[in-house]
ModelCIF file with pLDDT and N, C-alpha, C, O atoms, coordinates in Angstrom:
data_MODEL
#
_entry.id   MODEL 
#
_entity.id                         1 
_entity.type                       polymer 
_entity.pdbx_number_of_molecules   1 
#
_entity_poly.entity_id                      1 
_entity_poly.type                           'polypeptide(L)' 
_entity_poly.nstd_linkage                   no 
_entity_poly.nstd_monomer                   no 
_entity_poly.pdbx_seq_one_letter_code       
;(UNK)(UNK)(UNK)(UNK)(UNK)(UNK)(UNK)(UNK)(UNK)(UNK)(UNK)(UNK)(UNK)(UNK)(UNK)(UNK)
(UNK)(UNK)(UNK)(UNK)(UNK)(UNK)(UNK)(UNK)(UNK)(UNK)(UNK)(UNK)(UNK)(UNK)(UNK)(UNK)
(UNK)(UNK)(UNK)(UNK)(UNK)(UNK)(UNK)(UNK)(UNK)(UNK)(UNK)(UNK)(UNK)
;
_entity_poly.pdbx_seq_one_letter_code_can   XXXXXXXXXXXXXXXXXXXXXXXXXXXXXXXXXXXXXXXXXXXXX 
_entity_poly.pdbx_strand_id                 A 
#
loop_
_entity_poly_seq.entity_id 
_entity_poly_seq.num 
_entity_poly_seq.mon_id 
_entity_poly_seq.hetero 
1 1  UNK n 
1 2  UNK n 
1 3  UNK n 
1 4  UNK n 
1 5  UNK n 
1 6  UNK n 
1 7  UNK n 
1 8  UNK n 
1 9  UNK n 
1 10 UNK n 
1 11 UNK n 
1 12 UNK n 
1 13 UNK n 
1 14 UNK n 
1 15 UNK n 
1 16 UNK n 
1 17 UNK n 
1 18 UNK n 
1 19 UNK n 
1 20 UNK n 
1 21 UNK n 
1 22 UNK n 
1 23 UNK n 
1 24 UNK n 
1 25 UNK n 
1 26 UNK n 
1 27 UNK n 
1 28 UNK n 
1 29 UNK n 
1 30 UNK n 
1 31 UNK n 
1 32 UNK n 
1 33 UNK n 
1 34 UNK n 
1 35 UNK n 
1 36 UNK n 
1 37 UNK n 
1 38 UNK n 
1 39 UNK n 
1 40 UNK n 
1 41 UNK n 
1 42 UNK n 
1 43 UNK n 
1 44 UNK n 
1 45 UNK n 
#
_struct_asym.id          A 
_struct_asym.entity_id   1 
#
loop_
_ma_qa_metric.id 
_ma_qa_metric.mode 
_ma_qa_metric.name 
_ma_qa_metric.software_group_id 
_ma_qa_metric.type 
1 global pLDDT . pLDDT 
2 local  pLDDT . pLDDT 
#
_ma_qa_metric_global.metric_id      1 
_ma_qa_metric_global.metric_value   87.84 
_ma_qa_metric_global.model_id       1 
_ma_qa_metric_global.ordinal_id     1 
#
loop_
_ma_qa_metric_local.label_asym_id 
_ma_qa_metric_local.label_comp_id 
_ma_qa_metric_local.label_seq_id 
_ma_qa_metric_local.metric_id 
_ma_qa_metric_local.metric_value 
_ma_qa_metric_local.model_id 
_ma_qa_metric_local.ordinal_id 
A UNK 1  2 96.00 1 1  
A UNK 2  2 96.00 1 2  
A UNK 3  2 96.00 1 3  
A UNK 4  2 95.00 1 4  
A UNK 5  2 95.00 1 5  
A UNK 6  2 96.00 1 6  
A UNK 7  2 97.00 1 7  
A UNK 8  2 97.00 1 8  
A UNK 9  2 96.00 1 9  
A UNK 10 2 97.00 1 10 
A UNK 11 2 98.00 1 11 
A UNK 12 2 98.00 1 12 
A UNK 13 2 98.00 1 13 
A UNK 14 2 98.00 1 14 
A UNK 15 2 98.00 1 15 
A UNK 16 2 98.00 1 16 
A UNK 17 2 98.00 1 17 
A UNK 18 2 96.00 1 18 
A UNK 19 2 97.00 1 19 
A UNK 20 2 98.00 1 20 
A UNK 21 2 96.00 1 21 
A UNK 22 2 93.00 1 22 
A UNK 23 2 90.00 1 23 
A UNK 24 2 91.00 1 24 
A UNK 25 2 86.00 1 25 
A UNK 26 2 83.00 1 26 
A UNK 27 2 86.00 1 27 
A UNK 28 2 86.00 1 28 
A UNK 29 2 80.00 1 29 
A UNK 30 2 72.00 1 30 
A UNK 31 2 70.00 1 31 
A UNK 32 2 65.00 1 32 
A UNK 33 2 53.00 1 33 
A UNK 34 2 55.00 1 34 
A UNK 35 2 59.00 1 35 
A UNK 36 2 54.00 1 36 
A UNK 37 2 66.00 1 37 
A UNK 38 2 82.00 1 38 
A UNK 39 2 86.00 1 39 
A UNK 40 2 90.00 1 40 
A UNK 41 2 92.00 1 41 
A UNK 42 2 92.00 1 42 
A UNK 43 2 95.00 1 43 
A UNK 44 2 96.00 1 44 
A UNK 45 2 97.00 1 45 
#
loop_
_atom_site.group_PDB 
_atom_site.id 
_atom_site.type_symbol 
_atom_site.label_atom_id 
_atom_site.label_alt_id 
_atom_site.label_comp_id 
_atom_site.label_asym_id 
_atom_site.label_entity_id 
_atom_site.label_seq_id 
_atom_site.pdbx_PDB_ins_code 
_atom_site.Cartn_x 
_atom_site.Cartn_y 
_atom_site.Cartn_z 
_atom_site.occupancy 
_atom_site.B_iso_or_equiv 
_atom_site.pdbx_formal_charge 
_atom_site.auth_seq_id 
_atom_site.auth_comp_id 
_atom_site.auth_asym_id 
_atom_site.auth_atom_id 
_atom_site.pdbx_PDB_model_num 
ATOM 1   N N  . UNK A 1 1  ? 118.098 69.267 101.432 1.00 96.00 ? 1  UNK A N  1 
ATOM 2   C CA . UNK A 1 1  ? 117.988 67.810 101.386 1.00 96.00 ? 1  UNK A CA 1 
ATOM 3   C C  . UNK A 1 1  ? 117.933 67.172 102.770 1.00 96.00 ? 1  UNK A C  1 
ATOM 4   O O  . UNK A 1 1  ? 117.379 66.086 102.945 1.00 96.00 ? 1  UNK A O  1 
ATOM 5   N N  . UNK A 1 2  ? 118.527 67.877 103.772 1.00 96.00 ? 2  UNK A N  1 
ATOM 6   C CA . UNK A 1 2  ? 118.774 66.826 104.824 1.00 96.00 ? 2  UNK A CA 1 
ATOM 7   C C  . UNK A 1 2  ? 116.879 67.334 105.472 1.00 96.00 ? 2  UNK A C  1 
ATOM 8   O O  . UNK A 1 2  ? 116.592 66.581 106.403 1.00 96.00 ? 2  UNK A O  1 
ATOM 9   N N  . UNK A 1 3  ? 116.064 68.042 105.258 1.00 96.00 ? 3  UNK A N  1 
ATOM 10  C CA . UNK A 1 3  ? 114.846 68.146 105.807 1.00 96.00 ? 3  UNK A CA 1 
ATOM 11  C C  . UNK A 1 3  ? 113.786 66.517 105.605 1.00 96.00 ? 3  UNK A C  1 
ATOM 12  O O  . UNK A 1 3  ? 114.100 65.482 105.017 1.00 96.00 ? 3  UNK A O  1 
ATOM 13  N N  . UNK A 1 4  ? 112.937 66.744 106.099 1.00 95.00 ? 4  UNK A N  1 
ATOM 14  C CA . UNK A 1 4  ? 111.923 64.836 106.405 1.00 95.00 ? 4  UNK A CA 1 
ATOM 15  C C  . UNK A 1 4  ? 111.664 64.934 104.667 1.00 95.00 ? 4  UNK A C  1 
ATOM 16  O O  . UNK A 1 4  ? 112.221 65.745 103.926 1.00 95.00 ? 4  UNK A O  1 
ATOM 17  N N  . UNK A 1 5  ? 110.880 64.105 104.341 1.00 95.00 ? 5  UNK A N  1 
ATOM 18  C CA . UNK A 1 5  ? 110.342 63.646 102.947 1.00 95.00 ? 5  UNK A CA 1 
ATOM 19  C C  . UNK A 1 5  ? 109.140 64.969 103.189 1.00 95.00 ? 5  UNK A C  1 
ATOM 20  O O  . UNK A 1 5  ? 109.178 66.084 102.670 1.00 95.00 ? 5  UNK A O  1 
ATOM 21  N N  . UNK A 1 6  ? 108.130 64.438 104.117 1.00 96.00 ? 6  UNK A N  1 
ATOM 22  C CA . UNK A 1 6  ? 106.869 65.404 104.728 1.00 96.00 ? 6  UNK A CA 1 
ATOM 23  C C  . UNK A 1 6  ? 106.982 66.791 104.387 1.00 96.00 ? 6  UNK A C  1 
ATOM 24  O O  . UNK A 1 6  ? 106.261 67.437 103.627 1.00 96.00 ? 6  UNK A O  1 
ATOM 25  N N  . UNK A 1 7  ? 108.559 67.384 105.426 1.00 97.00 ? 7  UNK A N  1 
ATOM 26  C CA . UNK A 1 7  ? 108.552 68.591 105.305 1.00 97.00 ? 7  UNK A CA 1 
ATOM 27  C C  . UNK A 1 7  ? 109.151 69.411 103.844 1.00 97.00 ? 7  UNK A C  1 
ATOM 28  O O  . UNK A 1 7  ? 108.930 70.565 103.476 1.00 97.00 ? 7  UNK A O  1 
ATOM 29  N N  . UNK A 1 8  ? 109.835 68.521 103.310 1.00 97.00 ? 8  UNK A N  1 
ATOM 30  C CA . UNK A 1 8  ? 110.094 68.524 101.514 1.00 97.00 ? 8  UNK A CA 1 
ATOM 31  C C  . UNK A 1 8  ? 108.899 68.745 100.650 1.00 97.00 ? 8  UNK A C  1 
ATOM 32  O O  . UNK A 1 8  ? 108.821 69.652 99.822  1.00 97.00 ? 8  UNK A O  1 
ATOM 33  N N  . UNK A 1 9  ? 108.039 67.923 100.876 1.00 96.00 ? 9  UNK A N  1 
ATOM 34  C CA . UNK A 1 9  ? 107.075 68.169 100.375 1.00 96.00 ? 9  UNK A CA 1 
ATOM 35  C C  . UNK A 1 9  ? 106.341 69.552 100.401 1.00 96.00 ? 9  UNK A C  1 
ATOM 36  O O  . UNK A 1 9  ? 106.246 70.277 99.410  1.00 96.00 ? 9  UNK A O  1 
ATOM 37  N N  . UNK A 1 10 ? 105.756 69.886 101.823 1.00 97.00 ? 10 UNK A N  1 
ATOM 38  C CA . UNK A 1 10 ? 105.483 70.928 101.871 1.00 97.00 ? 10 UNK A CA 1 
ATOM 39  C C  . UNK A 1 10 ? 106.212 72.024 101.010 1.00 97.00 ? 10 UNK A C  1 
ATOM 40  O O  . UNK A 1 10 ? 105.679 72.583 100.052 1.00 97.00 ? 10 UNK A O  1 
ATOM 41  N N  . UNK A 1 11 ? 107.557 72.284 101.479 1.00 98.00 ? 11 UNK A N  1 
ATOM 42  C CA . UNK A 1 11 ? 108.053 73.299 101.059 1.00 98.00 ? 11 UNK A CA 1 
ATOM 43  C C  . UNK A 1 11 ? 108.545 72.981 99.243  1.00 98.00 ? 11 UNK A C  1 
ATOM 44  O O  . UNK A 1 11 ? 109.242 73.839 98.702  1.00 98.00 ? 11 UNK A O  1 
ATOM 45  N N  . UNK A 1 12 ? 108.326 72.333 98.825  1.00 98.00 ? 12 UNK A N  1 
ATOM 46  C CA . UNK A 1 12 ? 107.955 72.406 97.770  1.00 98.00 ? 12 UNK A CA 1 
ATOM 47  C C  . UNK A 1 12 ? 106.751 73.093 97.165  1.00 98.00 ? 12 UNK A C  1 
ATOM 48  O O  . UNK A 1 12 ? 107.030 73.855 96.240  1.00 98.00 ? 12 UNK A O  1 
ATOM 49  N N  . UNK A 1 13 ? 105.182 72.967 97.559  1.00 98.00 ? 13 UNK A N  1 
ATOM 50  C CA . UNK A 1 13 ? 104.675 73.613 97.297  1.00 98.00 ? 13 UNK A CA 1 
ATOM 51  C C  . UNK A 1 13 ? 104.347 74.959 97.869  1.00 98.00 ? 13 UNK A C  1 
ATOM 52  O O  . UNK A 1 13 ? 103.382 75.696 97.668  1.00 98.00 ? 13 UNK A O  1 
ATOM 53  N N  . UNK A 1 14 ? 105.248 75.067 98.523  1.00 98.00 ? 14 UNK A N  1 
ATOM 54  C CA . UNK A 1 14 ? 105.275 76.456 99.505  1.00 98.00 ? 14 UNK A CA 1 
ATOM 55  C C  . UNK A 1 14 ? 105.831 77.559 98.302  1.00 98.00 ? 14 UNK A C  1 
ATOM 56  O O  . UNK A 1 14 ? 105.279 78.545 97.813  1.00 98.00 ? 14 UNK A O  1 
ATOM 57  N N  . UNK A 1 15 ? 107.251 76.902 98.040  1.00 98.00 ? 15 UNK A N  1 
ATOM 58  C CA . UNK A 1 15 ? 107.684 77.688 97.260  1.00 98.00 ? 15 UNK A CA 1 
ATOM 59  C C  . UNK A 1 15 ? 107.292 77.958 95.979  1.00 98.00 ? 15 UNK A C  1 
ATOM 60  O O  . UNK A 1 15 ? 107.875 78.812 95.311  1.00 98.00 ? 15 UNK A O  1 
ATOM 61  N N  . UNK A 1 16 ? 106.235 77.231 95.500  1.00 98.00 ? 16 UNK A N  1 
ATOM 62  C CA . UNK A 1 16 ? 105.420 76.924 94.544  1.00 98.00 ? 16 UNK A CA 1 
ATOM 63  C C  . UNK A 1 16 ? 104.312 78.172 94.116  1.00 98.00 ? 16 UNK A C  1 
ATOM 64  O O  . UNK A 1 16 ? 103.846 78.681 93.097  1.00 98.00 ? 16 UNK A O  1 
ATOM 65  N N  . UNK A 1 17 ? 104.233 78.287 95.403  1.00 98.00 ? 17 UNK A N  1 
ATOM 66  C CA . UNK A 1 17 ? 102.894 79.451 95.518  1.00 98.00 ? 17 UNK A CA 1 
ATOM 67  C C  . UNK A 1 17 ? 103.855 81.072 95.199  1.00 98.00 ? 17 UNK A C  1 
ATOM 68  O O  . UNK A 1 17 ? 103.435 82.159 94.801  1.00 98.00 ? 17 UNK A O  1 
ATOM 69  N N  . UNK A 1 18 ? 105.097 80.675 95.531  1.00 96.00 ? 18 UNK A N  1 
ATOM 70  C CA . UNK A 1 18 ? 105.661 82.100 95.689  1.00 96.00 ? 18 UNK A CA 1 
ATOM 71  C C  . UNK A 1 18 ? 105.953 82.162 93.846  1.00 96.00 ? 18 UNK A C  1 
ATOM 72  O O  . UNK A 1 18 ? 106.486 83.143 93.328  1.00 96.00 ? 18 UNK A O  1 
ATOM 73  N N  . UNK A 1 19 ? 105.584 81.177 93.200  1.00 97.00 ? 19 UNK A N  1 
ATOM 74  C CA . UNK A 1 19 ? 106.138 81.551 91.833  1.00 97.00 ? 19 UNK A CA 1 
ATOM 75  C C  . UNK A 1 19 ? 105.220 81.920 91.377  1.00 97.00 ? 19 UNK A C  1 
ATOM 76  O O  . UNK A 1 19 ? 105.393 82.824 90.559  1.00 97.00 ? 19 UNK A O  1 
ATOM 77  N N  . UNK A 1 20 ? 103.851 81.490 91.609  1.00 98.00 ? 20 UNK A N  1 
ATOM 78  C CA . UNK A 1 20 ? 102.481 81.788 90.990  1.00 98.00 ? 20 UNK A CA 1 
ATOM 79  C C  . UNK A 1 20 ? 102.395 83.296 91.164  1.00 98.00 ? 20 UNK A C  1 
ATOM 80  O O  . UNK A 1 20 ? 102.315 84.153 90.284  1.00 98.00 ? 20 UNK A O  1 
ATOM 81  N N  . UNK A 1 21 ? 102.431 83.450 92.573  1.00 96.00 ? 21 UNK A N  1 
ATOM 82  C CA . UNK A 1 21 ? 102.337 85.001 93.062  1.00 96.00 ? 21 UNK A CA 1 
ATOM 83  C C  . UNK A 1 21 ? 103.671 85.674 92.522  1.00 96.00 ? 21 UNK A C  1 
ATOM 84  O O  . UNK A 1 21 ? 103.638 86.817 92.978  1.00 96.00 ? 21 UNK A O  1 
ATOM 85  N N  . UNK A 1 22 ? 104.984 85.498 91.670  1.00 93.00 ? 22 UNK A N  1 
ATOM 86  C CA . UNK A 1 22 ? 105.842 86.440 91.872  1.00 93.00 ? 22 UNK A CA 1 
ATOM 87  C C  . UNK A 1 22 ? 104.993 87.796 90.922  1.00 93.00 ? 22 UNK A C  1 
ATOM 88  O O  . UNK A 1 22 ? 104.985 88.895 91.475  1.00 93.00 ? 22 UNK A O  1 
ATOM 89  N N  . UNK A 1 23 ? 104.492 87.705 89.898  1.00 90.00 ? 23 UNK A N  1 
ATOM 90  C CA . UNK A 1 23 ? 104.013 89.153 88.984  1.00 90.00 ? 23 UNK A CA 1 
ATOM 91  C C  . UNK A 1 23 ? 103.415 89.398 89.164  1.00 90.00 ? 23 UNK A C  1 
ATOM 92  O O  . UNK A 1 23 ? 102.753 90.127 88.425  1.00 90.00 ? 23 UNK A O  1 
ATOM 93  N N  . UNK A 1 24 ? 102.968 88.943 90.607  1.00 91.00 ? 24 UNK A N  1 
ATOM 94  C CA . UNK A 1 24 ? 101.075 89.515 91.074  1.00 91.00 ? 24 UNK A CA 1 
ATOM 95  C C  . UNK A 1 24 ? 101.519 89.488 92.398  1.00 91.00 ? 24 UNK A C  1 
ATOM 96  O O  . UNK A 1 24 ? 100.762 88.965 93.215  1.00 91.00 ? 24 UNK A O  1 
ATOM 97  N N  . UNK A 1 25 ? 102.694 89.987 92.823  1.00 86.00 ? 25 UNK A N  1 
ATOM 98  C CA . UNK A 1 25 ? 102.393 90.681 94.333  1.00 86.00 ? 25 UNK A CA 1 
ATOM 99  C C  . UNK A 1 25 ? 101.996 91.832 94.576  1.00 86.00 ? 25 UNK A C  1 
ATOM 100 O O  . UNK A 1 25 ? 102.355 91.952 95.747  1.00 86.00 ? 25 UNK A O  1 
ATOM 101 N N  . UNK A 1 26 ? 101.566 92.657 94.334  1.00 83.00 ? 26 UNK A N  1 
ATOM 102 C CA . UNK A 1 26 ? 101.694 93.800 94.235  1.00 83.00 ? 26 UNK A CA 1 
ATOM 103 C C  . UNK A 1 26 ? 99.749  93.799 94.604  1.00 83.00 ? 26 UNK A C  1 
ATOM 104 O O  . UNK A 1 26 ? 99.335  94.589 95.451  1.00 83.00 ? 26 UNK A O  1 
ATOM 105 N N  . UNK A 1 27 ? 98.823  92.917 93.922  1.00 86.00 ? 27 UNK A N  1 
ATOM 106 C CA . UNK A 1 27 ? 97.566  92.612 94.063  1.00 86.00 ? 27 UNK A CA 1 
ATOM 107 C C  . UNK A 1 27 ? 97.715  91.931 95.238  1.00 86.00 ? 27 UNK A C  1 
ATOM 108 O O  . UNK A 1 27 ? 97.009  92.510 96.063  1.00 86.00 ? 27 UNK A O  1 
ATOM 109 N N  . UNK A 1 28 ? 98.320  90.916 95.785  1.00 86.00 ? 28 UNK A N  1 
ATOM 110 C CA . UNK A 1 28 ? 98.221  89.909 96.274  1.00 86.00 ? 28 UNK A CA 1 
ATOM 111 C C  . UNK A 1 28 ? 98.436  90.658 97.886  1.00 86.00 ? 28 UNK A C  1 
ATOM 112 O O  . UNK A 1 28 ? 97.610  90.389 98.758  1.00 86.00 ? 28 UNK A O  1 
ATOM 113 N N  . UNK A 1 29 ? 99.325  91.378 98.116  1.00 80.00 ? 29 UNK A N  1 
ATOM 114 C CA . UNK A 1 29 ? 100.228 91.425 99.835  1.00 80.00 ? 29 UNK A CA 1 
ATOM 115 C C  . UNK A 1 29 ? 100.459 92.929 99.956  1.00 80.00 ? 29 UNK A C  1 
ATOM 116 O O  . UNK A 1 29 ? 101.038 93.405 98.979  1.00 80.00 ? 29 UNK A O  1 
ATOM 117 N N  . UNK A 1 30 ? 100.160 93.741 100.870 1.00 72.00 ? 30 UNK A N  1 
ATOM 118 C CA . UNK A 1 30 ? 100.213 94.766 101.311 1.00 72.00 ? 30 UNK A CA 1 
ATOM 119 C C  . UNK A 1 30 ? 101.750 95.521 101.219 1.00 72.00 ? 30 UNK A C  1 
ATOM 120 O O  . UNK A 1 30 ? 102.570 95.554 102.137 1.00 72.00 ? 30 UNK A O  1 
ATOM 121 N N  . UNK A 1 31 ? 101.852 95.898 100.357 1.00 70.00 ? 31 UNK A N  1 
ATOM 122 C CA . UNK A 1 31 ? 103.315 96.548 99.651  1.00 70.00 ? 31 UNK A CA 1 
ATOM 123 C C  . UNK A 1 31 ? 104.324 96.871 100.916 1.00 70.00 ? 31 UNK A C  1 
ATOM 124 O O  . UNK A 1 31 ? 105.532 96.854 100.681 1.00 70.00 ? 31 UNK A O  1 
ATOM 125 N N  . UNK A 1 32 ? 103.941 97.116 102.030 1.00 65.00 ? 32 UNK A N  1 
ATOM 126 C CA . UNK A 1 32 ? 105.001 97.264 103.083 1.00 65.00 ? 32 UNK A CA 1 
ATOM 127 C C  . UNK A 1 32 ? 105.902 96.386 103.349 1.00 65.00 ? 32 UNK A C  1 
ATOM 128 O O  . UNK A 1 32 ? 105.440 95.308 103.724 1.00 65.00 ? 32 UNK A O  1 
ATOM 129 N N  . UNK A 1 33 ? 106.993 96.458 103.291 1.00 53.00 ? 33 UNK A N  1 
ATOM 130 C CA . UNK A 1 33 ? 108.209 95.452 103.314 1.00 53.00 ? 33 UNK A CA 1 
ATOM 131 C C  . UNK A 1 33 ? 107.626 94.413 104.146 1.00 53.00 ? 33 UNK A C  1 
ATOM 132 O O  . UNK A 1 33 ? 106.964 93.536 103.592 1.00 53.00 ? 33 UNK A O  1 
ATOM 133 N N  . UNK A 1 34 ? 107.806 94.397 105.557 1.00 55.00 ? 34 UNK A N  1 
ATOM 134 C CA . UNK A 1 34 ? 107.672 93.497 106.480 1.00 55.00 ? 34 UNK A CA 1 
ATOM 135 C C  . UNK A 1 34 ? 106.395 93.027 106.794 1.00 55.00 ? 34 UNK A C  1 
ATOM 136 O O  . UNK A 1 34 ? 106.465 92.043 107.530 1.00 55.00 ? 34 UNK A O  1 
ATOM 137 N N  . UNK A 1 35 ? 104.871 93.472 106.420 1.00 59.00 ? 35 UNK A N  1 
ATOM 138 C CA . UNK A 1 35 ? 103.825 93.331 106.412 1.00 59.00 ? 35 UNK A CA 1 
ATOM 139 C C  . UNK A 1 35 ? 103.660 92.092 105.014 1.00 59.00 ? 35 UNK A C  1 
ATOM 140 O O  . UNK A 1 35 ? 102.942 91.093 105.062 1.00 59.00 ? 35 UNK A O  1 
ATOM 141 N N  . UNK A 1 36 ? 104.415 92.453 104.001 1.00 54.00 ? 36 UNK A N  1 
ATOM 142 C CA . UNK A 1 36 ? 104.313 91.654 102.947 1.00 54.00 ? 36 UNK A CA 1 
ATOM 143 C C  . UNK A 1 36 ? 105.170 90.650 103.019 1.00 54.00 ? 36 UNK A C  1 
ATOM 144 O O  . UNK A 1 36 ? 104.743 89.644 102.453 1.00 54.00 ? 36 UNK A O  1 
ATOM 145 N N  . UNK A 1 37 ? 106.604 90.496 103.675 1.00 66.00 ? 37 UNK A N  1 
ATOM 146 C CA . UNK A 1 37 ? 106.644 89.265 103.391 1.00 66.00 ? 37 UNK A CA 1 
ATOM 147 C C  . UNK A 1 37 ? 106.061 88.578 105.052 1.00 66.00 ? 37 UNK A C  1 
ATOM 148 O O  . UNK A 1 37 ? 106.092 87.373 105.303 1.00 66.00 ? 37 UNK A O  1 
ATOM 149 N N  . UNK A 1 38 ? 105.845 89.038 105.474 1.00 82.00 ? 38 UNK A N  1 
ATOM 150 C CA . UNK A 1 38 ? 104.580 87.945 106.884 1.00 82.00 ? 38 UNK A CA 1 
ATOM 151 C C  . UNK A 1 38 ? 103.681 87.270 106.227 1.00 82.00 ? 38 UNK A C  1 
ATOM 152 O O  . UNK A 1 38 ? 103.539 86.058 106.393 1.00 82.00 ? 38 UNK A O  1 
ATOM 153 N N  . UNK A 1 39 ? 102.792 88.141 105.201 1.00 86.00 ? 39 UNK A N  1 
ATOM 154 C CA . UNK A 1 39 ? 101.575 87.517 104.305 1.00 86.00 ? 39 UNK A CA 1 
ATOM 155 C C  . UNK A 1 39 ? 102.071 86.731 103.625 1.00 86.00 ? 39 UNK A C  1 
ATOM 156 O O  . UNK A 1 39 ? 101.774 85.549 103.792 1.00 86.00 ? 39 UNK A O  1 
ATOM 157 N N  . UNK A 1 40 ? 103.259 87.213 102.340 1.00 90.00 ? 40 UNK A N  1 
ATOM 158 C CA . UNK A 1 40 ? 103.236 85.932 101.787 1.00 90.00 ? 40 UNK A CA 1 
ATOM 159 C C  . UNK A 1 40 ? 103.878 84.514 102.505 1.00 90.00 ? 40 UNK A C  1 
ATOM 160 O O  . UNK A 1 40 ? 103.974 83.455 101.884 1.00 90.00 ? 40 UNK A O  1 
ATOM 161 N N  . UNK A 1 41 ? 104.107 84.612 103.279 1.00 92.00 ? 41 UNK A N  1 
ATOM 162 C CA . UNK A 1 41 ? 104.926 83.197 104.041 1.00 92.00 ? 41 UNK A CA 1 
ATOM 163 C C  . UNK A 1 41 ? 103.707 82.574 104.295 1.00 92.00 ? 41 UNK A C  1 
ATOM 164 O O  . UNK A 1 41 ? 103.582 81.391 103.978 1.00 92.00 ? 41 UNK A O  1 
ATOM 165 N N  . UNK A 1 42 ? 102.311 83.492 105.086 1.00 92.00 ? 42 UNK A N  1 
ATOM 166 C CA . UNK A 1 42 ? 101.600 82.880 105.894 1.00 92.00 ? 42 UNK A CA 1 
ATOM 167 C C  . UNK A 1 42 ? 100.448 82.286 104.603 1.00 92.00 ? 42 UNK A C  1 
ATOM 168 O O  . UNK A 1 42 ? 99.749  81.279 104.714 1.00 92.00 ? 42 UNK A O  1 
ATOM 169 N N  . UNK A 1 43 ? 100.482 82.996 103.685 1.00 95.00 ? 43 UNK A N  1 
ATOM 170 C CA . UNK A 1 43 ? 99.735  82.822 102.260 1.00 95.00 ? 43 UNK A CA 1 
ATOM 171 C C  . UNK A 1 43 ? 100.269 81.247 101.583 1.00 95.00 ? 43 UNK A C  1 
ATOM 172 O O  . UNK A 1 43 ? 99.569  80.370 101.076 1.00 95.00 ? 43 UNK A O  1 
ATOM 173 N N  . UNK A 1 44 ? 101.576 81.273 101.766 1.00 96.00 ? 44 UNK A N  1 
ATOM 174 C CA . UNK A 1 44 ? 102.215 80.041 100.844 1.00 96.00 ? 44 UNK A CA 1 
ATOM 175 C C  . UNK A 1 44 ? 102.222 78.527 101.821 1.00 96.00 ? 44 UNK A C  1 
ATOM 176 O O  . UNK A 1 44 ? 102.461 77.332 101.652 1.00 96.00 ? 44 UNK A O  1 
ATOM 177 N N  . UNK A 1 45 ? 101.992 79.028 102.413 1.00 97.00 ? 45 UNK A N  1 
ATOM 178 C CA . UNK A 1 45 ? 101.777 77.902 103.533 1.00 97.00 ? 45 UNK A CA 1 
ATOM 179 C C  . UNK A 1 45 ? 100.335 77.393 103.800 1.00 97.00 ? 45 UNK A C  1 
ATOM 180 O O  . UNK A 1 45 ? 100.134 76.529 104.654 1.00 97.00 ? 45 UNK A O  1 
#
């Protein structure tokens, strides 16, 4: 809560994308731990 309205927003649909993608990561981001979550951050953004 204490983040801008702006940056709320965003990360609202940031985290948005990570729900679409949760049963389809596996298609989506290169299965390596740290390779995958770089993509999806840089993906949801």
């Amino acid at each position: 809560s204490a983040e801008s309205l702006v940056h709320r927003r965003f990360t609202v649909l940031h985290e948005f994308k990570h729900i679409i993608d949760h049963p389809l990561s596996g298609r989506l981001y290169d299965e390596r731990a740290y390779v995958a979550l770089g993509e999806r951050e840089l993906v949801a953004d």
